[in-house]
Protein backbone atom coordinates (compact mmCIF):
# COMPACT_ATOMS: atom_id res chain seq x y z
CA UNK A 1 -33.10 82.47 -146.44
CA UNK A 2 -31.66 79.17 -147.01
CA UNK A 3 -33.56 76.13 -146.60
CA UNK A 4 -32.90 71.83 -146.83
CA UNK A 5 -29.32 70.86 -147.45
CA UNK A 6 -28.02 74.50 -148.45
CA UNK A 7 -28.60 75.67 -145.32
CA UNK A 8 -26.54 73.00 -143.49
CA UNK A 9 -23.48 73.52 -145.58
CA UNK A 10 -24.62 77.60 -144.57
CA UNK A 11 -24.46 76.61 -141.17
CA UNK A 12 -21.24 74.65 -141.57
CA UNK A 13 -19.70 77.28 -143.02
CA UNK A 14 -19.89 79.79 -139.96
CA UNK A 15 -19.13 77.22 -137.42
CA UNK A 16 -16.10 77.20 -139.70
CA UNK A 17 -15.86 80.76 -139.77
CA UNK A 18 -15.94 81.66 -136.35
CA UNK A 19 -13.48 78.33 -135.73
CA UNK A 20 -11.00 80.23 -137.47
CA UNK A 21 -11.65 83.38 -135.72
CA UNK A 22 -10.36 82.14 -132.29
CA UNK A 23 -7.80 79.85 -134.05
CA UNK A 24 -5.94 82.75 -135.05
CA UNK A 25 -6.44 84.12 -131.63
CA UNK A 26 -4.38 81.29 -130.23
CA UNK A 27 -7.38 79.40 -128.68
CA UNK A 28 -7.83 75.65 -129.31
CA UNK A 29 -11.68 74.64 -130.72
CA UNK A 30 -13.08 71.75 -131.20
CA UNK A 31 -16.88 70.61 -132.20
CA UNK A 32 -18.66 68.23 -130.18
CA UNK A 33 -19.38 65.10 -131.17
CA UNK A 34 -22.93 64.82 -129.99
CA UNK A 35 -24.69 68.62 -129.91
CA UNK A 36 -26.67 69.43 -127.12
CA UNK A 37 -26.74 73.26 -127.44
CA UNK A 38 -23.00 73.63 -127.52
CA UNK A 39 -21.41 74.03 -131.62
CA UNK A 40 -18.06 74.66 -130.52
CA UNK A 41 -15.19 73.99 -127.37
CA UNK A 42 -12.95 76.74 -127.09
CA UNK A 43 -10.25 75.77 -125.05
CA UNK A 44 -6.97 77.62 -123.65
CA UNK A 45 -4.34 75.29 -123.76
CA UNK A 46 -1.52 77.05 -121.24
CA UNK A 47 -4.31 76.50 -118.73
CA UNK A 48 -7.23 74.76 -119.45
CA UNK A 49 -9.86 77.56 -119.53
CA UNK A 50 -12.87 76.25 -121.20
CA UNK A 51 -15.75 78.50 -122.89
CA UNK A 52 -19.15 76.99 -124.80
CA UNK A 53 -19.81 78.59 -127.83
CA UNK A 54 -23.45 78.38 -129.86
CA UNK A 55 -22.77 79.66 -133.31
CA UNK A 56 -25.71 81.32 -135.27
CA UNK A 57 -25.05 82.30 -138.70
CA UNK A 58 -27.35 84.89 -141.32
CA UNK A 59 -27.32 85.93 -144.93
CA UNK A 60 -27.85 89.81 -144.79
CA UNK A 61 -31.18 91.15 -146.02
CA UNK A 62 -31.26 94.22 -147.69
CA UNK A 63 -33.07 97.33 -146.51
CA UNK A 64 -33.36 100.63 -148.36
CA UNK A 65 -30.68 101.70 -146.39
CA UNK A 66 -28.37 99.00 -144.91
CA UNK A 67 -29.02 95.33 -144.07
CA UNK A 68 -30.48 93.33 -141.07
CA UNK A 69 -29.63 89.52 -140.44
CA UNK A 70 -32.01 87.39 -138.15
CA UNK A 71 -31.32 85.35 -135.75
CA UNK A 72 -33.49 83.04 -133.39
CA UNK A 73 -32.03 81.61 -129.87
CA UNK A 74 -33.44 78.98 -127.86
CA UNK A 75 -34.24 80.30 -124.43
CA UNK A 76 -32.74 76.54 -122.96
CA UNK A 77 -29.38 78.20 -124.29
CA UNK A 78 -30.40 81.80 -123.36
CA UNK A 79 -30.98 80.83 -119.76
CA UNK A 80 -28.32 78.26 -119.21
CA UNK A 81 -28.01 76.88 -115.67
CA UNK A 82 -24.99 75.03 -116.29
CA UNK A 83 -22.85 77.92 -117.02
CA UNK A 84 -22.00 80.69 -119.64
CA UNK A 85 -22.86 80.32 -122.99
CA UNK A 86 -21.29 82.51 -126.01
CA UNK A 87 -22.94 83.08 -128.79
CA UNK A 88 -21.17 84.30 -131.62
CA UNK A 89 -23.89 86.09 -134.18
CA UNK A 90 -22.04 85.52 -137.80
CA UNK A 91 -23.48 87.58 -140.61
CA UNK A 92 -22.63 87.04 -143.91
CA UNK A 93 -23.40 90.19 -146.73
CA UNK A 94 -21.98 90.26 -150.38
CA UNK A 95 -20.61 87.22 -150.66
CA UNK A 96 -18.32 87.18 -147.46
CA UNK A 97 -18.64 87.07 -143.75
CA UNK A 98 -18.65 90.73 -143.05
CA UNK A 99 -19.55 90.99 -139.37
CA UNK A 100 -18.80 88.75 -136.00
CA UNK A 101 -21.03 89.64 -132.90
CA UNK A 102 -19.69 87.66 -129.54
CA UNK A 103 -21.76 88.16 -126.53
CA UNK A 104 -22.65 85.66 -123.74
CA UNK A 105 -25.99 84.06 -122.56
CA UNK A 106 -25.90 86.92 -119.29
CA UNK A 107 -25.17 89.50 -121.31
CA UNK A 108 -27.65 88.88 -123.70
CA UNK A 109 -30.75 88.37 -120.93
CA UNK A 110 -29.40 91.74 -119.80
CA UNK A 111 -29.89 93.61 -123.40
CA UNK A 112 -32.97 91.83 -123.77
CA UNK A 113 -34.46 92.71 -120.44
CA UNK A 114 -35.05 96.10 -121.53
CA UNK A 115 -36.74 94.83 -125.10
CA UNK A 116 -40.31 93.26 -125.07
CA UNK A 117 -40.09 89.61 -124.01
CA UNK A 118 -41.77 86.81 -126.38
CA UNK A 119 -43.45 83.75 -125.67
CA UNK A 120 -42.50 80.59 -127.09
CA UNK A 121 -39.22 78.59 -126.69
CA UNK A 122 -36.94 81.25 -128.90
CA UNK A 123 -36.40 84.66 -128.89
CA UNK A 124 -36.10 86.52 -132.24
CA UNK A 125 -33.20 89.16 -132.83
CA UNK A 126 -33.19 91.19 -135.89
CA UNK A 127 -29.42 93.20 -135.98
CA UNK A 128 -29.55 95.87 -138.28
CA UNK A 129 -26.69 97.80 -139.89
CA UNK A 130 -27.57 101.04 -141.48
CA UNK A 131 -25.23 104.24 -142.07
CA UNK A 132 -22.33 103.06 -138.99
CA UNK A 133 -25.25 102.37 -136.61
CA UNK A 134 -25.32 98.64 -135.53
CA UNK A 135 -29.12 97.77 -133.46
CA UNK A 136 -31.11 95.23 -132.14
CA UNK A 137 -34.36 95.55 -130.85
CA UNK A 138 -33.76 99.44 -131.57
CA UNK A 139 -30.92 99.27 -128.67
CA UNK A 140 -27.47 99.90 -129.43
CA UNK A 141 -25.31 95.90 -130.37
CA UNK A 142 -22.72 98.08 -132.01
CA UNK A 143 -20.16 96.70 -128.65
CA UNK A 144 -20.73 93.52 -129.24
CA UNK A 145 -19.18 93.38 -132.67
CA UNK A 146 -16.39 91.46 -132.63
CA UNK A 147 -16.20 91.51 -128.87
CA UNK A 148 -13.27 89.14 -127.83
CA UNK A 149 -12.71 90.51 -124.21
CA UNK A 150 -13.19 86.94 -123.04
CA UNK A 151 -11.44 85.63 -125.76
CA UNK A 152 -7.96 87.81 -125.62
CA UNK A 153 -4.82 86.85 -127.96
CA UNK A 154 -2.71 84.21 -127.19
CA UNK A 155 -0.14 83.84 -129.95
């Protein structure tokens, strides 16, 4: 875990990361100047379609038999009433970003709803990646890896 300045140039460093992601999808992003949930604009230029994107970014741990990155989501973001909400999960393992997990703020109430809920004002995911199996909450988050389908290519 990375703590005081190191983790803000972490954190920096997958806003990048995912930035680039849609950039080479053909999508415009941009980062807001003041943050109020929101780390990135990704905006369709041809027609002005606009998605929110809260970025969330993990250094691997390592288990006796994969790895499992955790992550921690406000429930203000989770259960959004002014809109949709991505969230792209970015997990970083060996030295390089090594997987991408996109899924929105519905979505995610709906994989959770079947978990155990938890007080407080964040929910705790653990994903863990062990021998091609990809879970959360011991459910299945292998389709949400680098899950574009509401971010298709453009160029």
């Amino acid at each position: 875990m990375t703590s005081g300045i190191a983790s803000s140039y972490f954190g920096r460093a997958g806003h990048l990361f995912v930035m680039s992601e849609f950039l080479l999808r053909g999508w415009n992003v941009a980062i807001p100047e003041v943050d109020q949930g929101d780390d990135i604009f990704v905006v369709k230029h041809l027609d002005g379609t606009f998605r929110r994107v809260q970025v969330k970014s993990a250094h691997a741990g390592h288990e006796t038999q994969g790895a499992k990155a955790q992550f921690s989501v406000t429930k203000s973001a989770l259960f959004s009433t002014v809109g949709i909400i991505h969230f792209a999960f970015a997990i970083r393992q060996a030295n390089m970003w090594s997987h991408l997990f996109i899924i929105d703020n519905e979505e995610l109430q709906n994989f959770l709803s079947t978990g155990q809920s938890s007080a407080g004002p964040t929910v705790n995911l653990t994903i863990r990646i062990s021998a091609g199996k990809i879970t959360c909450r011991s459910q299945d988050f292998s389709p949400y890896l680098n899950d574009f389908k509401d971010f298709p290519v453009l160029i």
